[in-house]
N, C-alpha and C. Protein backbone atom coordinates (compact mmCIF):
# COMPACT_ATOMS: atom_id res chain seq x y z
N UNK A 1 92.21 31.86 91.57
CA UNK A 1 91.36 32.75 90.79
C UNK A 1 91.35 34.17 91.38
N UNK A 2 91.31 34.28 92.31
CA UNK A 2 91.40 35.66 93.81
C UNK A 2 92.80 36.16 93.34
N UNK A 3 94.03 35.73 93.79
CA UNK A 3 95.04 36.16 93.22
C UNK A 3 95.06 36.53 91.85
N UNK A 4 94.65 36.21 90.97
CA UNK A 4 94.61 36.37 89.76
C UNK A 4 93.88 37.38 89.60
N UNK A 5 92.96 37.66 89.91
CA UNK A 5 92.17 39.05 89.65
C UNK A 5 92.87 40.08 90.18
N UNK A 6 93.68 39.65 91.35
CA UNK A 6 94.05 40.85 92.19
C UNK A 6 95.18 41.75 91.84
N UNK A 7 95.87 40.69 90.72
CA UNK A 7 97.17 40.69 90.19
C UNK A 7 97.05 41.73 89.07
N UNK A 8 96.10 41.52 87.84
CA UNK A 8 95.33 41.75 86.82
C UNK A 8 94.97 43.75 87.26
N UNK A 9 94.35 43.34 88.50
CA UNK A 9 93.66 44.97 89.00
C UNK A 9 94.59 45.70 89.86
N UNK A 10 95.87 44.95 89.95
CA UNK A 10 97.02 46.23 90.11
C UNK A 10 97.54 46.43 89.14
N UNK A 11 97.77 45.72 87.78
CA UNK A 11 98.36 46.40 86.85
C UNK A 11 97.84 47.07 85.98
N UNK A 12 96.52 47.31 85.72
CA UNK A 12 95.65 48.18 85.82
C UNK A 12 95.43 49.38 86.29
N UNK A 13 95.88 49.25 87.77
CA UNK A 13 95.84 50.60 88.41
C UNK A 13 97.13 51.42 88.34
N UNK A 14 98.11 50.46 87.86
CA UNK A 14 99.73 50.78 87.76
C UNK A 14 99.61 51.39 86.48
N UNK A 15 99.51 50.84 85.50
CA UNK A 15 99.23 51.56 83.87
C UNK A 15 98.74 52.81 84.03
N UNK A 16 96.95 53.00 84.71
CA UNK A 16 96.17 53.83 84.63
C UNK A 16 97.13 55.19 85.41
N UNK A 17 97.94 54.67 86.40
CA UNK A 17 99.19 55.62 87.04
C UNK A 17 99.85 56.25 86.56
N UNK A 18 100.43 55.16 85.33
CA UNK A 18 101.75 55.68 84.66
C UNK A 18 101.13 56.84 84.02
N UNK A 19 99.92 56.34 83.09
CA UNK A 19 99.67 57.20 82.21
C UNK A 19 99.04 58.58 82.60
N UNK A 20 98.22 58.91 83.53
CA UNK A 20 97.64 59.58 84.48
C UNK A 20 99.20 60.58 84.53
N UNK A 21 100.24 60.29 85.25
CA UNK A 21 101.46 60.86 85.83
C UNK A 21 102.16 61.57 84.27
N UNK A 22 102.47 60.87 83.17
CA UNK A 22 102.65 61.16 81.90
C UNK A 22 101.70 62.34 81.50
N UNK A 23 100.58 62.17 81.56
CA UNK A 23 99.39 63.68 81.01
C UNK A 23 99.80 64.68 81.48
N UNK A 24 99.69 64.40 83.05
CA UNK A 24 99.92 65.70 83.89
C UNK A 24 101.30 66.54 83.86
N UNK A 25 102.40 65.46 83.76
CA UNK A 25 103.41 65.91 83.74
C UNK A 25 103.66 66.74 82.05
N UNK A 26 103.04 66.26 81.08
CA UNK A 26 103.43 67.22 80.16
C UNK A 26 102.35 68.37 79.99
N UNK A 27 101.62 68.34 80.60
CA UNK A 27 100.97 69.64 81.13
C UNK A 27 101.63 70.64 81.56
N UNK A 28 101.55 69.88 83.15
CA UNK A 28 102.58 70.71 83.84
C UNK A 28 103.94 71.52 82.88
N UNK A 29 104.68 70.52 81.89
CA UNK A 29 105.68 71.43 81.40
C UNK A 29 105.40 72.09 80.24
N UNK A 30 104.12 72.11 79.63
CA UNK A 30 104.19 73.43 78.80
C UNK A 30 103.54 74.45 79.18
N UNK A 31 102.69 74.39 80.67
CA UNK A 31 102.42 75.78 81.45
C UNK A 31 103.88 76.05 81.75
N UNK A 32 105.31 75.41 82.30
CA UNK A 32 105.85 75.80 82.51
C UNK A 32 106.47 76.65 81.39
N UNK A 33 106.49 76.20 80.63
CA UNK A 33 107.06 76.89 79.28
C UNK A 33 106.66 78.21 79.02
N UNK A 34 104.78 78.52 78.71
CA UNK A 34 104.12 79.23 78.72
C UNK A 34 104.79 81.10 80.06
N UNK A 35 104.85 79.81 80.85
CA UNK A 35 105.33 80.74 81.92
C UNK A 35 106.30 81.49 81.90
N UNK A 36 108.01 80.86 81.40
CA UNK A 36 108.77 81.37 81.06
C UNK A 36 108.94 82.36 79.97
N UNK A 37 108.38 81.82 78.85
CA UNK A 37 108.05 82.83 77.93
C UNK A 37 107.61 84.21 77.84
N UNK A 38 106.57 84.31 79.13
CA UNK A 38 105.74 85.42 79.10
C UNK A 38 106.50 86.27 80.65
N UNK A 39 107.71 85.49 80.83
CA UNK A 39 108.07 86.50 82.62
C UNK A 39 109.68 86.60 82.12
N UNK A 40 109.98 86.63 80.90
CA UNK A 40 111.01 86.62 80.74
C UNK A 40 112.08 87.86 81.89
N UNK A 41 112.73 87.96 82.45
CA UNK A 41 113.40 88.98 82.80
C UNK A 41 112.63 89.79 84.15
N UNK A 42 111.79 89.30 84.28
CA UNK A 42 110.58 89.66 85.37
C UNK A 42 111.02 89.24 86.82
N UNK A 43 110.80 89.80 88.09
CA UNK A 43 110.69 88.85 89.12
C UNK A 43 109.62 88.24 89.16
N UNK A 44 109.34 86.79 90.02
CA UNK A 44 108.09 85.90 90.45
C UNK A 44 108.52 86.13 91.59
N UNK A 45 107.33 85.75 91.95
CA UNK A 45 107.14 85.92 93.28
C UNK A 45 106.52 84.88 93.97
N UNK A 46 105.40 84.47 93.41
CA UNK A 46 104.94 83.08 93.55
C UNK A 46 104.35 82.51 92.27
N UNK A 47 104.83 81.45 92.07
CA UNK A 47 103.95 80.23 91.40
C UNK A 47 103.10 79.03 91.50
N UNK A 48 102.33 78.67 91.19
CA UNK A 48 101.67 77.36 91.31
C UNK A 48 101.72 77.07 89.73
N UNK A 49 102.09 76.00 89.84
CA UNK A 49 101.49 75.42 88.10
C UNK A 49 100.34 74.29 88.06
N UNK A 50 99.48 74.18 89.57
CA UNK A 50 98.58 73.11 89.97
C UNK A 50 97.79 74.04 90.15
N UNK A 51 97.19 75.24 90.03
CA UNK A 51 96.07 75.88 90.53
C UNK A 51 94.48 75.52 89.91
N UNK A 52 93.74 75.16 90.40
CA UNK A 52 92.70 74.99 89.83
C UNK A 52 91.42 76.40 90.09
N UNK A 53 91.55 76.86 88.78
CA UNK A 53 90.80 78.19 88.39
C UNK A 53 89.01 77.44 88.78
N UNK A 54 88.79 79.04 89.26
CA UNK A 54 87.03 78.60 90.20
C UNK A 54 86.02 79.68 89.51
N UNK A 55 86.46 80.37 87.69
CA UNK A 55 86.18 81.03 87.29
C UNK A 55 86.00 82.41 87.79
N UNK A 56 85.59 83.37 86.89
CA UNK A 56 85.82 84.43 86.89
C UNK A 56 84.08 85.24 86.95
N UNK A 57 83.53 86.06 88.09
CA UNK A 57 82.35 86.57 88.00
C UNK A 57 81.56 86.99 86.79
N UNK A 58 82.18 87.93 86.46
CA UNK A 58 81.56 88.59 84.76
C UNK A 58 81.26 87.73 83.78
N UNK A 59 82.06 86.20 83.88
CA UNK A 59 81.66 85.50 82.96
C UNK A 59 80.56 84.05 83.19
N UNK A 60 79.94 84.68 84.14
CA UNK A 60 78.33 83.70 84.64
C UNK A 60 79.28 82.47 85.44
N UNK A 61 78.29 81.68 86.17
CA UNK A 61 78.17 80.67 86.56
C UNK A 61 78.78 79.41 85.85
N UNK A 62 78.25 79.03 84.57
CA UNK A 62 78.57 77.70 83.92
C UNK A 62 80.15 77.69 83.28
N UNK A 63 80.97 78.23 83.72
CA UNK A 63 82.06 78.00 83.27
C UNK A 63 83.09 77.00 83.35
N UNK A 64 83.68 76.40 82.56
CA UNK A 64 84.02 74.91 83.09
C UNK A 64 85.45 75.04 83.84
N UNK A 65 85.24 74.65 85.18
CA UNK A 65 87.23 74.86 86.08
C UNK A 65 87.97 74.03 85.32
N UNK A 66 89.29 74.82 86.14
CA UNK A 66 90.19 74.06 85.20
C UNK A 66 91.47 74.03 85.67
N UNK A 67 92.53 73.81 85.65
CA UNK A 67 94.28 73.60 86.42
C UNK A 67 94.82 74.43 85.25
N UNK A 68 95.85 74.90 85.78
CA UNK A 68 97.12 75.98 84.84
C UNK A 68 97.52 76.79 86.15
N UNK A 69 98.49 77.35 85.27
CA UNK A 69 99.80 77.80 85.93
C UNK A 69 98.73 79.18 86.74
N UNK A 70 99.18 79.62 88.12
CA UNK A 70 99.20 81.04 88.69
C UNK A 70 100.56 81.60 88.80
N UNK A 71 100.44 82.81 88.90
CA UNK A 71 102.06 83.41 88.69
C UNK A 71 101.73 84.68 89.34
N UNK A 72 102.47 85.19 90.02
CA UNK A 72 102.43 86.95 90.90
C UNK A 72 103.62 87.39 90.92
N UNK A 73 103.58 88.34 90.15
CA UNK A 73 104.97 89.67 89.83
C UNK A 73 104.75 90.59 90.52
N UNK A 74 105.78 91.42 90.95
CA UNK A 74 105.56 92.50 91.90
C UNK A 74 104.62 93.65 90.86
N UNK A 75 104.08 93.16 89.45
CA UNK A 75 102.95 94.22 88.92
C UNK A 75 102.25 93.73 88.29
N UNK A 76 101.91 92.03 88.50
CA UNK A 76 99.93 91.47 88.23
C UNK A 76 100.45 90.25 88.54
N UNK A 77 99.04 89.62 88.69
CA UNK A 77 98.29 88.42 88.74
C UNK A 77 98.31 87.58 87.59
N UNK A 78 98.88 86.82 87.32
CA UNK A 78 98.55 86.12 85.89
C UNK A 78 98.49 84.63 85.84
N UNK A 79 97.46 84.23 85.43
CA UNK A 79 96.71 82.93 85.18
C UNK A 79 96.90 82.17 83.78
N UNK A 80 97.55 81.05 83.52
CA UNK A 80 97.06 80.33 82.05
C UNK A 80 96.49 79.26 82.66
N UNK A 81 94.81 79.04 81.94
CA UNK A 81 94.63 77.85 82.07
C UNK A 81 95.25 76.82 80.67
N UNK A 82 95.05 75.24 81.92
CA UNK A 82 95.67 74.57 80.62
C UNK A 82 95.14 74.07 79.48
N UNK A 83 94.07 74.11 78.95
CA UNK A 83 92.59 73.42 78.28
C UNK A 83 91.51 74.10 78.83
N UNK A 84 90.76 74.93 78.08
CA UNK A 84 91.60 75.42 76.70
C UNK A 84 92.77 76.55 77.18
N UNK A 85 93.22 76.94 75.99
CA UNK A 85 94.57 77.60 76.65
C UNK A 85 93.57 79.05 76.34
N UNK A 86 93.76 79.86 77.72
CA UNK A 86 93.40 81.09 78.16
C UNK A 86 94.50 81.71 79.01
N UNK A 87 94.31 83.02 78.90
CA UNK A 87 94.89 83.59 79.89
C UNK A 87 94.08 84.81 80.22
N UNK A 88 94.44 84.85 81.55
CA UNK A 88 94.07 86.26 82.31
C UNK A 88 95.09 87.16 83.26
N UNK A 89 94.99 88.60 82.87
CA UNK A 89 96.22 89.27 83.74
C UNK A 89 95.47 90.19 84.65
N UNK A 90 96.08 90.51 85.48
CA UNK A 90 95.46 91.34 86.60
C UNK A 90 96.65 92.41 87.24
N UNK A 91 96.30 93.42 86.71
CA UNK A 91 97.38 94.26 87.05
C UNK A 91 97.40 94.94 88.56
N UNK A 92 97.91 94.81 89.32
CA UNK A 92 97.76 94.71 91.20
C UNK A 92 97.24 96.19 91.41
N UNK A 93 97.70 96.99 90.15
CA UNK A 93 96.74 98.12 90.33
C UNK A 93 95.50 98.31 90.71
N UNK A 94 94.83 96.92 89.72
CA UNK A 94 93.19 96.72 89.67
C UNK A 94 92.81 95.91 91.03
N UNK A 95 93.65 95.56 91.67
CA UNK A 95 92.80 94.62 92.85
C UNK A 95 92.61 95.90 94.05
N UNK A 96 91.43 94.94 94.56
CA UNK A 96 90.43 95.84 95.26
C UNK A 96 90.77 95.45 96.59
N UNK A 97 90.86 93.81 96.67
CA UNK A 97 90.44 93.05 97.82
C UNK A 97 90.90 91.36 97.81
N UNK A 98 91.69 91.23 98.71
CA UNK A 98 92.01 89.71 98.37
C UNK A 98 91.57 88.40 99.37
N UNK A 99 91.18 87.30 99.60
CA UNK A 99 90.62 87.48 101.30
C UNK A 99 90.76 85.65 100.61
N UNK A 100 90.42 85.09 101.94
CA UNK A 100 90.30 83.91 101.76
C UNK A 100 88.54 83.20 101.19
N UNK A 101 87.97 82.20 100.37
CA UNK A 101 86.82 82.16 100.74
C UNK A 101 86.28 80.79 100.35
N UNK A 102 85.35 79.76 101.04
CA UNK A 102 85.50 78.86 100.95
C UNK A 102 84.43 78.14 99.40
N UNK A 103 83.99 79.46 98.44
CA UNK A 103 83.57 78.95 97.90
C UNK A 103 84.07 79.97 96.79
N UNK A 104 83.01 79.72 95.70
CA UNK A 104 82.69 80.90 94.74
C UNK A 104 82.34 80.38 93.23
N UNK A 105 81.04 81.42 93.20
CA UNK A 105 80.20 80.83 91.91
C UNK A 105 79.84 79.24 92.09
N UNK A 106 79.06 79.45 93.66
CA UNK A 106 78.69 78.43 93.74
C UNK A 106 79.01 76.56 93.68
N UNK A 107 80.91 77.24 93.53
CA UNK A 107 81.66 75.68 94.06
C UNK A 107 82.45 76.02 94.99
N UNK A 108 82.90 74.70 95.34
CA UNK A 108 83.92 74.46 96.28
C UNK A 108 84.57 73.32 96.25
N UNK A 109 85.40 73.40 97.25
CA UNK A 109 86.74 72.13 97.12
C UNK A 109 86.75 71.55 99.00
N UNK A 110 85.68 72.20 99.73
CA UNK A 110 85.63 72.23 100.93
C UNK A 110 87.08 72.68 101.54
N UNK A 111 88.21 73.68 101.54
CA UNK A 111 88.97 74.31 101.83
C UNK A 111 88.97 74.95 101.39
N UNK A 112 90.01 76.73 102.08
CA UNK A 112 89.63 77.86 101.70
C UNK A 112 90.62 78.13 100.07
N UNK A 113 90.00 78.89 99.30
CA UNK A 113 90.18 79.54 98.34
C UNK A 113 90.88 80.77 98.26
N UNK A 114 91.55 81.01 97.08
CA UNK A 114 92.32 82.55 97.23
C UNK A 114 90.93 83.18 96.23
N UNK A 115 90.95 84.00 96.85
CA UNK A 115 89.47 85.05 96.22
C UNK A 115 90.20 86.56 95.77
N UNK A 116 90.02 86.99 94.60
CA UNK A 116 90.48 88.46 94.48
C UNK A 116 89.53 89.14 93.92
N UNK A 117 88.99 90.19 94.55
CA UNK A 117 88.18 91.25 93.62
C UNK A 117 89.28 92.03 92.87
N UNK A 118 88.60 92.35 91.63
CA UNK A 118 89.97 93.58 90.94
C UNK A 118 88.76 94.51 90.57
N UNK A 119 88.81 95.43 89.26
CA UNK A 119 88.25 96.63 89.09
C UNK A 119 88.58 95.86 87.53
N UNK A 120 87.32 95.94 86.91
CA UNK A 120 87.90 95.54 85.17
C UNK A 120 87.24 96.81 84.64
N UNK A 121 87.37 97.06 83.15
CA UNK A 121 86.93 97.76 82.12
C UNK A 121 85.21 97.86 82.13
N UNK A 122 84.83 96.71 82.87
CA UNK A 122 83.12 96.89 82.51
C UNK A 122 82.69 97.05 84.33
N UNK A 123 83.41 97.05 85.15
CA UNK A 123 83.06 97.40 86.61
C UNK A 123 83.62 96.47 87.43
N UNK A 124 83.18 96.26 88.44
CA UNK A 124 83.78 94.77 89.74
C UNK A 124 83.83 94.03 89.14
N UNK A 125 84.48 92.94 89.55
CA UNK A 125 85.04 91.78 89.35
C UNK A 125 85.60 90.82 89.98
N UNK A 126 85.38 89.38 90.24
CA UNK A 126 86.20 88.45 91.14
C UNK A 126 86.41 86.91 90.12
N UNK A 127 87.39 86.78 90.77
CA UNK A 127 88.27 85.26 90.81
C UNK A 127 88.49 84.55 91.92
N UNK A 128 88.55 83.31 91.80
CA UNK A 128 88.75 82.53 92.77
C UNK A 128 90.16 81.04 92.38
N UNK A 129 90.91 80.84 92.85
CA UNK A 129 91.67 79.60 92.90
C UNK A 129 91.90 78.78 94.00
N UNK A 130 92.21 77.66 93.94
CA UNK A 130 92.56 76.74 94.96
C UNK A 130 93.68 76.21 94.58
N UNK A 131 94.63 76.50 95.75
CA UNK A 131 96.14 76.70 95.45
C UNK A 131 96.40 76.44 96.46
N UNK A 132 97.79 75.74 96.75
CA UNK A 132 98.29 75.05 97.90
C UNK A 132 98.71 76.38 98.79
N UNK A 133 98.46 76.56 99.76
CA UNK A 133 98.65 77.42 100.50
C UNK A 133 98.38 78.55 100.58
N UNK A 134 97.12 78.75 100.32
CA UNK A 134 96.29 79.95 100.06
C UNK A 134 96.45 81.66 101.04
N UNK A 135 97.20 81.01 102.09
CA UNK A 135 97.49 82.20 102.95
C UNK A 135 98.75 82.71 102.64
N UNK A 136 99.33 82.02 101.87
CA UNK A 136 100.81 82.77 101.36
C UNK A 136 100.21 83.68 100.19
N UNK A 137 99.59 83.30 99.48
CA UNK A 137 99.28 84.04 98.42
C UNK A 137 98.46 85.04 98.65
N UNK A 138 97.62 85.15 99.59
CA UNK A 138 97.35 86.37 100.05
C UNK A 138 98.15 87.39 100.95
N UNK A 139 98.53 87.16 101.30
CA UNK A 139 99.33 87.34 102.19
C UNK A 139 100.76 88.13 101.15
N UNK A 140 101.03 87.55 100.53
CA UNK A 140 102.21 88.12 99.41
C UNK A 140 101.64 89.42 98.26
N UNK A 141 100.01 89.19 98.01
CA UNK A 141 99.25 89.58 97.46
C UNK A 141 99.22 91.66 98.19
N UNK A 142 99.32 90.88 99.02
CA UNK A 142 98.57 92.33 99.77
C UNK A 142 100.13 92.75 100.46
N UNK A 143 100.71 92.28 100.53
CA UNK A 143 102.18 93.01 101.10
C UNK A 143 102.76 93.46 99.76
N UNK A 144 102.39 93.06 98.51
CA UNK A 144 102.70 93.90 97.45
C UNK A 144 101.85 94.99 97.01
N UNK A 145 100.72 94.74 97.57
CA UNK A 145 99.46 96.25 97.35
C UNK A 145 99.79 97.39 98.80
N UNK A 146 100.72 97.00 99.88
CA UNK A 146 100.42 97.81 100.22
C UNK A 146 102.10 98.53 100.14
N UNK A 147 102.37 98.67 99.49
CA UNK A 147 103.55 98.93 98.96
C UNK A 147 103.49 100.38 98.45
């Protein structure tokens, strides 16, 4: 009976895998798509297509996070989330300040965050992501601002 349950609740967890790995992966490829489309002929510089967005200041607190592509050209910042489909650009002109930080708007992932202030149309402004290797991206961030 023990074996039998145990048998039952790995293929369960194997299915719930497959399908889990299937979502993400066609996620993953129409940010990739998204991506190509919009950098046609462009250099990158860095990508993540796993970034999980930690919202944006100006637009309050309750905003729901979310995964999509990050992308950095030697002239902006650009974000699609994947659901709903948004985008945001940040022209490296507008950044102020890029720094590491372990939270923002009141979440966290308990590791540090890429944090950017920029300068928008209505005054300051910040973003936050959690992205695998957050010191490259700053770090690439600001060796292209100080350019």
């Amino acid at each position: 009976m023990i074996v039998r349950f145990i048998i039952i609740a790995v293929i369960v967890i194997l299915i719930f895998s497959a399908i889990r790995k299937f979502i993400f992966g066609s996620i993953k490829r129409k940010l990739y798509a998204r991506m190509e489309k919009r950098f046609v002929g462009q250099k990158i510089i860095l990508t993540a297509l796993n970034a999980n967005f930690f919202g944006q200041e100006s637009k309050g607190g309750m905003q729901v996070r979310g995964n999509g592509a990050l992308v950095l050209t030697e002239i902006e910042l650009w974000f699609a989330l994947a659901a709903p489909e948004r985008e945001i650009s940040i022209s490296l002109s507008q950044i102020k300040k890029v720094e590491l930080k372990r939270s923002h708007l009141g979440k966290t992932v308990f590791r540090p965050l890429l944090y950017v202030e920029f300068a928008s149309p209505t005054g300051s402004d910040s973003i936050a992501w959690a992205v695998q290797n957050p010191d490259k991206w700053k770090n690439a961030i600001n060796d292209l601002l100080a350019r």
